[in-house]
PDB file of N, CA and C in Angstrom:
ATOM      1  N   UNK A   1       0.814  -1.201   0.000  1.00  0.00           N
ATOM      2  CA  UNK A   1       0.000   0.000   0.000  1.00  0.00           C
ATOM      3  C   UNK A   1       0.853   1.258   0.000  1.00  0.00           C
ATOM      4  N   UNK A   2       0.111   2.414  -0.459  1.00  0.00           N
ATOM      5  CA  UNK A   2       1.408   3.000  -0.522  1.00  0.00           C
ATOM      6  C   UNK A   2       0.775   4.333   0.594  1.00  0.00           C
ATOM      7  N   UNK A   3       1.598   4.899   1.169  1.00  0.00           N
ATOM      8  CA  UNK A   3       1.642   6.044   2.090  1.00  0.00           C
ATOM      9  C   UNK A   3       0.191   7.085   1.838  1.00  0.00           C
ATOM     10  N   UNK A   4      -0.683   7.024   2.980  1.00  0.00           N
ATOM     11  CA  UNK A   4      -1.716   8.067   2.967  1.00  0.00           C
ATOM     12  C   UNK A   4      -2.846   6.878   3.115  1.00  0.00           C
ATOM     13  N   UNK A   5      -2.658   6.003   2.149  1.00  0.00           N
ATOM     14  CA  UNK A   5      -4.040   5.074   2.322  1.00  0.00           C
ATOM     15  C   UNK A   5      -4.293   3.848   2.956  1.00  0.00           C
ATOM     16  N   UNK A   6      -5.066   3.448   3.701  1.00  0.00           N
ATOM     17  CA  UNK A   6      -5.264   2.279   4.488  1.00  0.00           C
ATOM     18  C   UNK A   6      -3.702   2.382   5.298  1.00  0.00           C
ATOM     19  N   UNK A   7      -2.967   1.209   5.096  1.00  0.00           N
ATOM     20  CA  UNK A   7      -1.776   0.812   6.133  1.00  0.00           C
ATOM     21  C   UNK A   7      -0.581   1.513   5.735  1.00  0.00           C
ATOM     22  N   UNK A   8       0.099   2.070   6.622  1.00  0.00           N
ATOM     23  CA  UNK A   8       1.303   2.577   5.838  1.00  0.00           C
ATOM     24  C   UNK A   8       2.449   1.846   5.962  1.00  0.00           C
ATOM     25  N   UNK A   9       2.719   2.196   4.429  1.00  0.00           N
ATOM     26  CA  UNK A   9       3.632   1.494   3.709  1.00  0.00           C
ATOM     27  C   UNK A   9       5.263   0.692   4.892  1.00  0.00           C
ATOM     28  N   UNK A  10       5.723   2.135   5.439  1.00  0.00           N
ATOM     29  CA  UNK A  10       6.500   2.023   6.667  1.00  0.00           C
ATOM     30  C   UNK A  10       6.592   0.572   7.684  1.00  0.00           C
ATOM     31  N   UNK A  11       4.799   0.310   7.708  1.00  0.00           N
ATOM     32  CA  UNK A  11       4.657  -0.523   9.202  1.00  0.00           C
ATOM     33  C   UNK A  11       4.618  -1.702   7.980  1.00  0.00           C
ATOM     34  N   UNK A  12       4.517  -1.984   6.746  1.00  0.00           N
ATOM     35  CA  UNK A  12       4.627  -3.293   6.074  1.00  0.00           C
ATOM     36  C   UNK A  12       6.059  -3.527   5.869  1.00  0.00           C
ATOM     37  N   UNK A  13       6.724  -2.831   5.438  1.00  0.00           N
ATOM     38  CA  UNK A  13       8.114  -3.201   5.114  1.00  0.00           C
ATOM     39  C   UNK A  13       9.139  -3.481   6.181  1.00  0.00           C
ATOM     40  N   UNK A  14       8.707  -2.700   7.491  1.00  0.00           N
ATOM     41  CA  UNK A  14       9.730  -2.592   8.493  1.00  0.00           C
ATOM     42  C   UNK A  14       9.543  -3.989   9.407  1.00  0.00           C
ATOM     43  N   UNK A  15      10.355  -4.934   9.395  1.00  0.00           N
ATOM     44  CA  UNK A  15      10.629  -6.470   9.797  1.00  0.00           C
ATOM     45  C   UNK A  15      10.161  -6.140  11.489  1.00  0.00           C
ATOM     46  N   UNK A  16      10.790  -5.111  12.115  1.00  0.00           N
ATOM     47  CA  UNK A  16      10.501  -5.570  13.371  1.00  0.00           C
ATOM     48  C   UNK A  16       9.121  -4.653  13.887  1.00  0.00           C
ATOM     49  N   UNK A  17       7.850  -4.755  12.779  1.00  0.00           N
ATOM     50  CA  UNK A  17       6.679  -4.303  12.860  1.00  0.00           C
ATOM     51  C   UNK A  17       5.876  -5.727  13.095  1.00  0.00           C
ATOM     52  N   UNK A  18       6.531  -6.694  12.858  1.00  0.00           N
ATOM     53  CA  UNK A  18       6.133  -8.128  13.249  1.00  0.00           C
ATOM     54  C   UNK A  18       5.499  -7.905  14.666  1.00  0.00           C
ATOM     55  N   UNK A  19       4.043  -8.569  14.695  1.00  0.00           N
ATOM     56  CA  UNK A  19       3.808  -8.919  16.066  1.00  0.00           C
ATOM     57  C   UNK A  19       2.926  -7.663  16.469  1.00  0.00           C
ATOM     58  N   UNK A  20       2.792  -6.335  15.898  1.00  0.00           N
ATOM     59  CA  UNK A  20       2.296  -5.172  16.487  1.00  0.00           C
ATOM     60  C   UNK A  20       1.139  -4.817  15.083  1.00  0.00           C
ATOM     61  N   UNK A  21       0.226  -4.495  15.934  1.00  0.00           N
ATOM     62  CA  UNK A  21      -0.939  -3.921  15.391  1.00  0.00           C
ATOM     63  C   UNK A  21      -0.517  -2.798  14.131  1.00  0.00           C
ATOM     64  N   UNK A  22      -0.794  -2.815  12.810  1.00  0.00           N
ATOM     65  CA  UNK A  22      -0.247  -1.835  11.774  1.00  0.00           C
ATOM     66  C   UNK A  22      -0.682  -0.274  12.348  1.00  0.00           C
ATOM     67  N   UNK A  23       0.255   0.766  11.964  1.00  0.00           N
ATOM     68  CA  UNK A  23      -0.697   1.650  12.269  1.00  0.00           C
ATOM     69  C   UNK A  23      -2.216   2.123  11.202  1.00  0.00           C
ATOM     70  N   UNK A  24      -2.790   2.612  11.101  1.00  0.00           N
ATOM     71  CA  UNK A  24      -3.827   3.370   9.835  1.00  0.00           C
ATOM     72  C   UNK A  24      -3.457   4.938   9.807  1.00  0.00           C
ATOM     73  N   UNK A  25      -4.148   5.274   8.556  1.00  0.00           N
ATOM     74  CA  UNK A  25      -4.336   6.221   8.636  1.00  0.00           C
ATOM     75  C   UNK A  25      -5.426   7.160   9.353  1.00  0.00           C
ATOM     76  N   UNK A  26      -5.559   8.058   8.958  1.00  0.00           N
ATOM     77  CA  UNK A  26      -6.843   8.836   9.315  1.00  0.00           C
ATOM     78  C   UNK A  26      -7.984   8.631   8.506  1.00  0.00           C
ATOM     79  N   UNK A  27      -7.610   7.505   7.503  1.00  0.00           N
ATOM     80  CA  UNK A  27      -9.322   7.333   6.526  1.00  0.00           C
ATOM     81  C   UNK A  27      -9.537   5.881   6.989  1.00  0.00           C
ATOM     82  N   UNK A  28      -8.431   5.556   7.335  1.00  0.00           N
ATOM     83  CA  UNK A  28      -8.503   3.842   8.134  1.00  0.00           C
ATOM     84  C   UNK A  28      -9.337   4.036   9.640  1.00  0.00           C
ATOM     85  N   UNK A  29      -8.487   5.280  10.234  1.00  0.00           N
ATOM     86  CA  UNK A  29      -9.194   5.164  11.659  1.00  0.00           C
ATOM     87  C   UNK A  29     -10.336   5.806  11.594  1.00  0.00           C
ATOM     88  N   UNK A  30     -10.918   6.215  10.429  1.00  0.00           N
ATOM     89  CA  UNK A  30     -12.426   7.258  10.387  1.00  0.00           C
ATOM     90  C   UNK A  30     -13.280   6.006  10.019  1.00  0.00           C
ATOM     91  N   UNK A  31     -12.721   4.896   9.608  1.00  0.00           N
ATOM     92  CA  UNK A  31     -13.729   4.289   9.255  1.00  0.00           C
ATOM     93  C   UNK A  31     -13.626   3.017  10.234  1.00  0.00           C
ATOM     94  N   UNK A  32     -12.696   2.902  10.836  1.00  0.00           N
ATOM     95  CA  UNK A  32     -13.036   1.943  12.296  1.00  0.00           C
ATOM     96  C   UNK A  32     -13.906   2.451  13.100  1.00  0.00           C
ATOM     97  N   UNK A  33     -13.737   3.861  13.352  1.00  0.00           N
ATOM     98  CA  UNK A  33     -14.617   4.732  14.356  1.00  0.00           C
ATOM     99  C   UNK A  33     -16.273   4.905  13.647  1.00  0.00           C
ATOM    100  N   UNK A  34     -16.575   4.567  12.377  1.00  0.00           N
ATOM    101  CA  UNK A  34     -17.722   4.014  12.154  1.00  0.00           C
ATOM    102  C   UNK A  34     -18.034   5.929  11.206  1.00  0.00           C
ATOM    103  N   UNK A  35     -17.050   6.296  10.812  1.00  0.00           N
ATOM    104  CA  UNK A  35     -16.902   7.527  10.062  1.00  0.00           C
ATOM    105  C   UNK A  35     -17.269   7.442   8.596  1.00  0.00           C
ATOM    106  N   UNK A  36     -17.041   8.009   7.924  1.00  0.00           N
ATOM    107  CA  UNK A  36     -17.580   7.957   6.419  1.00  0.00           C
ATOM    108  C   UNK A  36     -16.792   6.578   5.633  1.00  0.00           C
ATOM    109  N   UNK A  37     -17.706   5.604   5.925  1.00  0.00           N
ATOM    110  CA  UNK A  37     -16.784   4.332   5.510  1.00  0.00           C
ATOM    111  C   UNK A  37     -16.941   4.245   4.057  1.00  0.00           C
ATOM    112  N   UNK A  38     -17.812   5.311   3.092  1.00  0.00           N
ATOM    113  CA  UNK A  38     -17.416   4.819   1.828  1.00  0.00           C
ATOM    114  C   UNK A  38     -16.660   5.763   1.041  1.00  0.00           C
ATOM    115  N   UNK A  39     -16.342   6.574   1.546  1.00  0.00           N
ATOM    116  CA  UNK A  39     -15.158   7.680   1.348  1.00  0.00           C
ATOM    117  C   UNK A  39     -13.970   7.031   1.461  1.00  0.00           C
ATOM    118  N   UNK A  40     -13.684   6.301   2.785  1.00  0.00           N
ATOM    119  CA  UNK A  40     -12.447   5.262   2.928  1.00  0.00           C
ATOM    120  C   UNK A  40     -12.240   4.350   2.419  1.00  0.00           C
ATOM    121  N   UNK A  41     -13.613   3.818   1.523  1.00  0.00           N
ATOM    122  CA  UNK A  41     -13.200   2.467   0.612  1.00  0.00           C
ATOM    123  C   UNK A  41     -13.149   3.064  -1.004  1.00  0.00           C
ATOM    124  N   UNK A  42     -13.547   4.414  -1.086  1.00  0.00           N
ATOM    125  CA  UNK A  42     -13.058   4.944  -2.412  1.00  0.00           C
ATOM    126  C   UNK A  42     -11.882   5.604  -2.671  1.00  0.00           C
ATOM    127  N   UNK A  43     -11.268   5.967  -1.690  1.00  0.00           N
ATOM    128  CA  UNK A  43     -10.536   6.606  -2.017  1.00  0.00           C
ATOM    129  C   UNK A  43      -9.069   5.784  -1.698  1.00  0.00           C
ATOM    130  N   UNK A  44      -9.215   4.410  -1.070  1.00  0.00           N
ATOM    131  CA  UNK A  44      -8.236   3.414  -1.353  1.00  0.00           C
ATOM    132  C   UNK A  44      -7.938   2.794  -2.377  1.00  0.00           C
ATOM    133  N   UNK A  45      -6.696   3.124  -2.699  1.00  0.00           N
ATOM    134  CA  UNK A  45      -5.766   2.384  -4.588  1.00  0.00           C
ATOM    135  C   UNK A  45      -6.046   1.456  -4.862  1.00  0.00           C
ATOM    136  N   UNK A  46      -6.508   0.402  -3.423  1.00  0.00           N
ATOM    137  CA  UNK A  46      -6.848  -0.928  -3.805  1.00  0.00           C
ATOM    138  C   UNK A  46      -7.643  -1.459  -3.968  1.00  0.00           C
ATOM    139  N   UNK A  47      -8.815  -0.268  -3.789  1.00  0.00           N
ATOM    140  CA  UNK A  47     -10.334  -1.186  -3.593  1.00  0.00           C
ATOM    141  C   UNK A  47     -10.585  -1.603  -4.755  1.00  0.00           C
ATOM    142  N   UNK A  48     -11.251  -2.827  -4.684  1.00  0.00           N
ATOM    143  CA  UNK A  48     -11.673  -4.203  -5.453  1.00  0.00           C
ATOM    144  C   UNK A  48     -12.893  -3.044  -6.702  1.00  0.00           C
ATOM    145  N   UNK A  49     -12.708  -3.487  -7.878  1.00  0.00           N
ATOM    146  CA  UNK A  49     -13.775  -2.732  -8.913  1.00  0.00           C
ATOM    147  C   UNK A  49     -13.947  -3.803  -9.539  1.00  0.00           C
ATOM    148  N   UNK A  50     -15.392  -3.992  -9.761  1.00  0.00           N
ATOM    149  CA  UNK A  50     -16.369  -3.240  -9.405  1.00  0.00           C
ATOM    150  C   UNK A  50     -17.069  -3.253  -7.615  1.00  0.00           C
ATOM    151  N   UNK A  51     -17.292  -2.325  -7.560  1.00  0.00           N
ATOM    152  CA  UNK A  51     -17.836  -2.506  -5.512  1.00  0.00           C
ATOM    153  C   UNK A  51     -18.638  -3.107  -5.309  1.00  0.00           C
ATOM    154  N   UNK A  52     -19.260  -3.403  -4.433  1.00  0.00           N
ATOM    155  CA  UNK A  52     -20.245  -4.546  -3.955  1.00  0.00           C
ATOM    156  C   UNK A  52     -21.039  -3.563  -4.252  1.00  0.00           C
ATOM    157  N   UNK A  53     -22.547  -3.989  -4.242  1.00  0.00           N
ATOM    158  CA  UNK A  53     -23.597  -3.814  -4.275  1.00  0.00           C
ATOM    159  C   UNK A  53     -24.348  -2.903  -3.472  1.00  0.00           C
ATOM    160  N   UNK A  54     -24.653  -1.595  -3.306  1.00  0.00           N
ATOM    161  CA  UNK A  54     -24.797  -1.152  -2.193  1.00  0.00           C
ATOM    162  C   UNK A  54     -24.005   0.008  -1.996  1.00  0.00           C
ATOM    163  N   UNK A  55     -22.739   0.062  -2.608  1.00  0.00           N
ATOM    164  CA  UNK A  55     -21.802   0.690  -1.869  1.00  0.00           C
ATOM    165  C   UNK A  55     -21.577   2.227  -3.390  1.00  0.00           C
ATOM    166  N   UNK A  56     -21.910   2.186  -4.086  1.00  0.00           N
ATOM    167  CA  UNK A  56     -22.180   3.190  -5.167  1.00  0.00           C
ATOM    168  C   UNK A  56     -23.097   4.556  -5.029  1.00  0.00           C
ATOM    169  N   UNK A  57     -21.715   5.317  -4.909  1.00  0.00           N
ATOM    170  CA  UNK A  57     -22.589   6.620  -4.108  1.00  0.00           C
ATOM    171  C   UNK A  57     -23.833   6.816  -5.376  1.00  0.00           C
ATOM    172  N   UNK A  58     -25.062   7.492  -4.687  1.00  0.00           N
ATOM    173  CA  UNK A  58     -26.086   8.111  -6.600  1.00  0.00           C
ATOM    174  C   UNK A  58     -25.129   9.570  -7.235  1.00  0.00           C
ATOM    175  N   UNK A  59     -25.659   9.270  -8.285  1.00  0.00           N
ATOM    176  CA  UNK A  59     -24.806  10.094  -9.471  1.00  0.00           C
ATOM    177  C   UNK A  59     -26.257  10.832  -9.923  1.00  0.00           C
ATOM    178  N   UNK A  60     -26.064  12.400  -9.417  1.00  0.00           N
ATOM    179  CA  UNK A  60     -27.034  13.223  -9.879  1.00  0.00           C
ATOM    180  C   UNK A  60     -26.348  14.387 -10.775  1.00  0.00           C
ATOM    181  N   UNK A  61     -25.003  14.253 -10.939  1.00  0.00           N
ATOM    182  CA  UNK A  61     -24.420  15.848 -12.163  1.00  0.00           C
ATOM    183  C   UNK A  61     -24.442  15.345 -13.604  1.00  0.00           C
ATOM    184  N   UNK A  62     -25.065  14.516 -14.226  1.00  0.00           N
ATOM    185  CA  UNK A  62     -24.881  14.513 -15.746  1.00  0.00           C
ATOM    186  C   UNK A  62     -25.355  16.156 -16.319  1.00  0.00           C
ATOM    187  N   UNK A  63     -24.587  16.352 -16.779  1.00  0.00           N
ATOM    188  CA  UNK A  63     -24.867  17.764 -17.688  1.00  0.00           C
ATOM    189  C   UNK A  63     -26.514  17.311 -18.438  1.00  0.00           C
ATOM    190  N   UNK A  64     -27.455  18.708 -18.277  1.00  0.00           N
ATOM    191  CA  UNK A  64     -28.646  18.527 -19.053  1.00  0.00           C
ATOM    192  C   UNK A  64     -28.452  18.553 -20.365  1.00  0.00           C
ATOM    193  N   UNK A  65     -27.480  18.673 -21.512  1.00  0.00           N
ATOM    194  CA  UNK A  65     -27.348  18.388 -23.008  1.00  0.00           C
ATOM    195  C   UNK A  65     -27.407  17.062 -23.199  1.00  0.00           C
ATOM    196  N   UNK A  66     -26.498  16.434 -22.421  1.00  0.00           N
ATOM    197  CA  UNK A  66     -26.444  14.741 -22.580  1.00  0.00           C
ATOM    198  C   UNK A  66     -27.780  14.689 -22.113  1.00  0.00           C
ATOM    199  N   UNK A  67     -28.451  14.697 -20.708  1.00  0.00           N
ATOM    200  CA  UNK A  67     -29.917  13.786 -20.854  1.00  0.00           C
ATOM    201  C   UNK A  67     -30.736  14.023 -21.658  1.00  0.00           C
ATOM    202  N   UNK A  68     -30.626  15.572 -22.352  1.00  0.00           N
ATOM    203  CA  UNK A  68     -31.700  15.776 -23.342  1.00  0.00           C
ATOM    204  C   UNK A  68     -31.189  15.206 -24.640  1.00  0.00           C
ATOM    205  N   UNK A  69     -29.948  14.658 -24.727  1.00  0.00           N
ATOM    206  CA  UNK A  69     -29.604  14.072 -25.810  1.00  0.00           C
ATOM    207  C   UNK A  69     -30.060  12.600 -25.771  1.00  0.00           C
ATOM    208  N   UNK A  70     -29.940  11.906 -24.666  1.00  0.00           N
ATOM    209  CA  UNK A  70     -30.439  10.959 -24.426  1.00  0.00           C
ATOM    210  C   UNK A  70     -32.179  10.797 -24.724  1.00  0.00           C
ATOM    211  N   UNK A  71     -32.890  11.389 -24.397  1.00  0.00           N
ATOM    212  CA  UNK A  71     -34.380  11.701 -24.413  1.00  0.00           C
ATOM    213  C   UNK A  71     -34.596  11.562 -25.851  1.00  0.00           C
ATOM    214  N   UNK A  72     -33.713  12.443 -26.780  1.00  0.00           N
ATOM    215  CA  UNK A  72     -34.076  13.218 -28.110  1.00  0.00           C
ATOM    216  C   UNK A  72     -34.144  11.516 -28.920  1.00  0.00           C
ATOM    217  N   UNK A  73     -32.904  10.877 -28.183  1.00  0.00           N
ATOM    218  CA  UNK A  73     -32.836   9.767 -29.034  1.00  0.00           C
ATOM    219  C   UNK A  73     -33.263   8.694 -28.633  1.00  0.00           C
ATOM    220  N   UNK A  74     -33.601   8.135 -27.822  1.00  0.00           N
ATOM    221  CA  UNK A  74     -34.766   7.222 -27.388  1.00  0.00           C
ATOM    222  C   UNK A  74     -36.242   7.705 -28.587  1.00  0.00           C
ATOM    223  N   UNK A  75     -36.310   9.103 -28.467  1.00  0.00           N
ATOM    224  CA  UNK A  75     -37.505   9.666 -28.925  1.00  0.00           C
ATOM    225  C   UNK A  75     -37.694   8.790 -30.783  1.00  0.00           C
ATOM    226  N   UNK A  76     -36.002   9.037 -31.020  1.00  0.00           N
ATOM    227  CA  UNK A  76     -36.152   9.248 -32.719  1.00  0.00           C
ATOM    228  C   UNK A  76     -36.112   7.534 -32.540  1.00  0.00           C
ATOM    229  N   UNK A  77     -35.707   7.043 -31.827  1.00  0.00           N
ATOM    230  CA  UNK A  77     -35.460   5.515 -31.918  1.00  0.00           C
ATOM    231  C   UNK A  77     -36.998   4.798 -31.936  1.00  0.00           C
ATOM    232  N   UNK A  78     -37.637   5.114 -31.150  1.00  0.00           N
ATOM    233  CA  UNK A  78     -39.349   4.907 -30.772  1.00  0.00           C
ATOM    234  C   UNK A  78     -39.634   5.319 -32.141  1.00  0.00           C
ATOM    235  N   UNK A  79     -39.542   6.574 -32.510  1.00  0.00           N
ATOM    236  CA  UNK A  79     -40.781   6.932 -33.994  1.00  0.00           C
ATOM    237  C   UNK A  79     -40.199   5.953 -35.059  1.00  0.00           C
ATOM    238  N   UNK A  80     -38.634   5.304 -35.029  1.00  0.00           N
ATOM    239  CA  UNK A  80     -37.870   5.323 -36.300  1.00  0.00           C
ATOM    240  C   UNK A  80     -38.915   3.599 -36.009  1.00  0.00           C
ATOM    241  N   UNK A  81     -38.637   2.552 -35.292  1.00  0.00           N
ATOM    242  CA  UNK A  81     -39.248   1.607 -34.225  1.00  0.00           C
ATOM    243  C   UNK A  81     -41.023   1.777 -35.123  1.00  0.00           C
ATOM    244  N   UNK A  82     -41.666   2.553 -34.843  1.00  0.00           N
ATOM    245  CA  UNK A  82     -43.125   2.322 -35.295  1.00  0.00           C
ATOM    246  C   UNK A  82     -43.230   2.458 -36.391  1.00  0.00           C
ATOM    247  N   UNK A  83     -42.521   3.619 -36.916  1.00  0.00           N
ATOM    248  CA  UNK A  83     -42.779   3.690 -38.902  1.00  0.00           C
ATOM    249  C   UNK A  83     -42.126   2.327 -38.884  1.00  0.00           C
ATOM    250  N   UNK A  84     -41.320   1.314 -38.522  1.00  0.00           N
ATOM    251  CA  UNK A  84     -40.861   0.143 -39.390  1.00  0.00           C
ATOM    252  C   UNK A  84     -42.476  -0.926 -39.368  1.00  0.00           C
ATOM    253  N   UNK A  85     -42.508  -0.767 -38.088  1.00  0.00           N
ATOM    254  CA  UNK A  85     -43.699  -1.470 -37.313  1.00  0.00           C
ATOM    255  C   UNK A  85     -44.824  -0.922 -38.903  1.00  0.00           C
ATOM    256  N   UNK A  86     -45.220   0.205 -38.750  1.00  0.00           N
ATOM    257  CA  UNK A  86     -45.977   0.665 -40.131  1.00  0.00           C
ATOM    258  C   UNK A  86     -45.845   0.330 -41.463  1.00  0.00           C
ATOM    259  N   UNK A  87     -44.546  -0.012 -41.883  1.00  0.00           N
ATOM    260  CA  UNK A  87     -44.642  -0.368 -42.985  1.00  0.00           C
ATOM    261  C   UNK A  87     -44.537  -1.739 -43.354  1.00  0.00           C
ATOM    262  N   UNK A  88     -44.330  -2.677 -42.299  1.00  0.00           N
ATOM    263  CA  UNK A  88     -44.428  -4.109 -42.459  1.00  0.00           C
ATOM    264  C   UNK A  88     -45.680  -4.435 -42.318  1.00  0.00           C
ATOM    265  N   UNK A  89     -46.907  -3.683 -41.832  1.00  0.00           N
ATOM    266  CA  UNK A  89     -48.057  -3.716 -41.902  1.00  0.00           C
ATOM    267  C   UNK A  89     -49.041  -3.478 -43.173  1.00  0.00           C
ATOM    268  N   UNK A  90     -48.096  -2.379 -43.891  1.00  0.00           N
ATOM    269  CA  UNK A  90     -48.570  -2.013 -45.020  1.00  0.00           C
ATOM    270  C   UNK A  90     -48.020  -3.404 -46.210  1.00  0.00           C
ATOM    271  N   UNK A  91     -46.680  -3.437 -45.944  1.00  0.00           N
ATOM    272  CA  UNK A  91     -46.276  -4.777 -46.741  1.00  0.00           C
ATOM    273  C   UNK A  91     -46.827  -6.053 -46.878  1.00  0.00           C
ATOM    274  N   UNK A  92     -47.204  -6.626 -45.330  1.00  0.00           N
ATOM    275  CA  UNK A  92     -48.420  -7.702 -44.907  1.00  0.00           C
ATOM    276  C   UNK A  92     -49.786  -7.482 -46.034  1.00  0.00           C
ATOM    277  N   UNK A  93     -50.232  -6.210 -45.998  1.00  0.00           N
ATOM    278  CA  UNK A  93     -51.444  -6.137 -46.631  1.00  0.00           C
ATOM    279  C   UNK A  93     -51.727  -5.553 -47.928  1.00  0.00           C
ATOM    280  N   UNK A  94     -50.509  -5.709 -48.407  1.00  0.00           N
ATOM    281  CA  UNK A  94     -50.058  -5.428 -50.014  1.00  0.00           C
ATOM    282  C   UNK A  94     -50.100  -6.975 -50.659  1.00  0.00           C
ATOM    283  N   UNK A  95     -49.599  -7.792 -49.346  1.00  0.00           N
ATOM    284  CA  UNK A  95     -49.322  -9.444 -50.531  1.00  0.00           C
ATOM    285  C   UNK A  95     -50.084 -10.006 -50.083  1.00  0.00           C
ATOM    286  N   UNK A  96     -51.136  -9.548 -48.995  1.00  0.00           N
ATOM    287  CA  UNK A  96     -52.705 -10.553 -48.991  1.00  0.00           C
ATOM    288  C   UNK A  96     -52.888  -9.863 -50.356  1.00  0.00           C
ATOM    289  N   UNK A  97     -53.193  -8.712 -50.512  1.00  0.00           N
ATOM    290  CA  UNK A  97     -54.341  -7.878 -51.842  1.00  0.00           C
ATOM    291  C   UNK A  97     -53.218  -8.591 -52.924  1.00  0.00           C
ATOM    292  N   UNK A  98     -52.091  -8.768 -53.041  1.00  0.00           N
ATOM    293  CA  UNK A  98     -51.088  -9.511 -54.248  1.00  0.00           C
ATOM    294  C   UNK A  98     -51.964 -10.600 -54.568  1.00  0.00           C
ATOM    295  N   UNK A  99     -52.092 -11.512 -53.494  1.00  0.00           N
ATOM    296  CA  UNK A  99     -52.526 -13.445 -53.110  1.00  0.00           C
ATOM    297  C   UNK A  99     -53.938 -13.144 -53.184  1.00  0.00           C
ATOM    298  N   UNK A 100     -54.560 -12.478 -53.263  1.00  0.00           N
ATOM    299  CA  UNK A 100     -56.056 -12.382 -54.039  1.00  0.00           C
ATOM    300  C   UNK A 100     -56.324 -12.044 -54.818  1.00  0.00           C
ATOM    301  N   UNK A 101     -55.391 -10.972 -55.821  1.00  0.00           N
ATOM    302  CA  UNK A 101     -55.508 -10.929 -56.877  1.00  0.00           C
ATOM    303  C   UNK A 101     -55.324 -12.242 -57.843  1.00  0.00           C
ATOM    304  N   UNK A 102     -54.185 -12.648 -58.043  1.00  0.00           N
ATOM    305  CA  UNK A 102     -53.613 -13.664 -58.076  1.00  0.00           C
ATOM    306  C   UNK A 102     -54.568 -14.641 -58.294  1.00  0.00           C
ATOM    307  N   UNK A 103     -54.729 -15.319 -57.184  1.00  0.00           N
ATOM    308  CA  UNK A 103     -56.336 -16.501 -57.446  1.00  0.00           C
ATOM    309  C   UNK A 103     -57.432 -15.463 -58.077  1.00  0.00           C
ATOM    310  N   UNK A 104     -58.019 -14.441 -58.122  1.00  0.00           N
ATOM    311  CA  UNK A 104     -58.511 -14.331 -59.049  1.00  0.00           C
ATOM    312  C   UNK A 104     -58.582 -14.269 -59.985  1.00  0.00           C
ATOM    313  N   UNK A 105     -57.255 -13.891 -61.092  1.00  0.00           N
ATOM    314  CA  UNK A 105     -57.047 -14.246 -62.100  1.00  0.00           C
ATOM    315  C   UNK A 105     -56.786 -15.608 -62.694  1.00  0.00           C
ATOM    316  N   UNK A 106     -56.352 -16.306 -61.526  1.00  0.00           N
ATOM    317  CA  UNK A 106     -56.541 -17.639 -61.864  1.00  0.00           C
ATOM    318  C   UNK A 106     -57.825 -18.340 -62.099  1.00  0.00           C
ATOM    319  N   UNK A 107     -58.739 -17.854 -61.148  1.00  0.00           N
ATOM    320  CA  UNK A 107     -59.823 -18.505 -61.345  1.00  0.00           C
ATOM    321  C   UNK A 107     -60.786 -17.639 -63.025  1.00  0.00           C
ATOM    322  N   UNK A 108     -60.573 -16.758 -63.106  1.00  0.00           N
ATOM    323  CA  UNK A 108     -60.897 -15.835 -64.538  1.00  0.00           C
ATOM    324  C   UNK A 108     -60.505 -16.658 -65.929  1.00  0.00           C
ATOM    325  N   UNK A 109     -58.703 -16.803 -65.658  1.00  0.00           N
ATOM    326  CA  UNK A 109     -58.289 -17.788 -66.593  1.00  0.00           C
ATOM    327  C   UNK A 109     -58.749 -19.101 -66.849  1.00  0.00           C
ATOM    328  N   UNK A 110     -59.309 -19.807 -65.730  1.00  0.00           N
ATOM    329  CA  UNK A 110     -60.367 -21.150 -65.444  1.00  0.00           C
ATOM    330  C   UNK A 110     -61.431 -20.854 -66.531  1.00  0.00           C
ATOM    331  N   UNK A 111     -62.187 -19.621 -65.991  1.00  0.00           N
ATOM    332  CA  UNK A 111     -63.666 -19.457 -66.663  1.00  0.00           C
ATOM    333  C   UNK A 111     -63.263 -18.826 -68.226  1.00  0.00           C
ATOM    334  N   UNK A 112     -62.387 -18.364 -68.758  1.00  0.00           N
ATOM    335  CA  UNK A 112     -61.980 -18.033 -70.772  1.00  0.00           C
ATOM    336  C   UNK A 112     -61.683 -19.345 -71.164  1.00  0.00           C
ATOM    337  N   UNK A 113     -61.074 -20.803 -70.585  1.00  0.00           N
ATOM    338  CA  UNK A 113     -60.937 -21.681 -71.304  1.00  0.00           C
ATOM    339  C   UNK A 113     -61.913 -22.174 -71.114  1.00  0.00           C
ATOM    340  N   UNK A 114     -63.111 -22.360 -70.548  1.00  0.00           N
ATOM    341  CA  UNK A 114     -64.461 -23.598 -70.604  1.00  0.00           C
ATOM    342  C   UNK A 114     -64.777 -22.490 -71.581  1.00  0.00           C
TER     343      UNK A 114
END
């Protein structure tokens, strides 16, 4: 670890730290003392990513261009989404009216040869 966060570096390397409690820091001992414990697990080099579950401060600063960019395009995605929806409907009921024409001329061509 390196100096400032969780254990210092000092009390790992130094051999005759054997046997004695490491010291912490002040984000180590804020969060033994039951202090801002997710400040102390973010702002350690080592913490494990992605964090457990739970532990993800909420994120309220996205700039309003991006969400309205976001919005704009959901928006065009939905209309782009139903005109397809629309015209496979129109296509569906182009080749029923095709497939009835069709047998009717067949059956027409039936009734010129008797």
């Amino acid at each position: 670890p390196k100096p400032g966060y969780g254990l210092l570096g000092s009390d790992v390397e130094d051999p005759s730290a054997a046997g004695r409690a490491p010291k912490l820091t002040k984000e180590g001992q804020e969060a033994e003392e039951g202090g801002n414990v997710l400040s102390s697990v973010l702002s350690a080099p080592d913490t494990p990513w992605p964090l457990p579950r739970g532990m993800y401060p909420a994120f309220h600063g996205y700039p309003k261009f991006v969400v309205d960019f976001q919005i704009s395009e959901r928006q065009r995605l939905a209309a782009e989404e139903e005109e397809v929806r629309r015209k496979r409907r129109l296509l569906e009921a182009l080749s029923d009216r095709a497939r009835g024409l069709a047998h009717e001329e067949e059956a027409w061509q039936k009734q010129q040869e008797s």
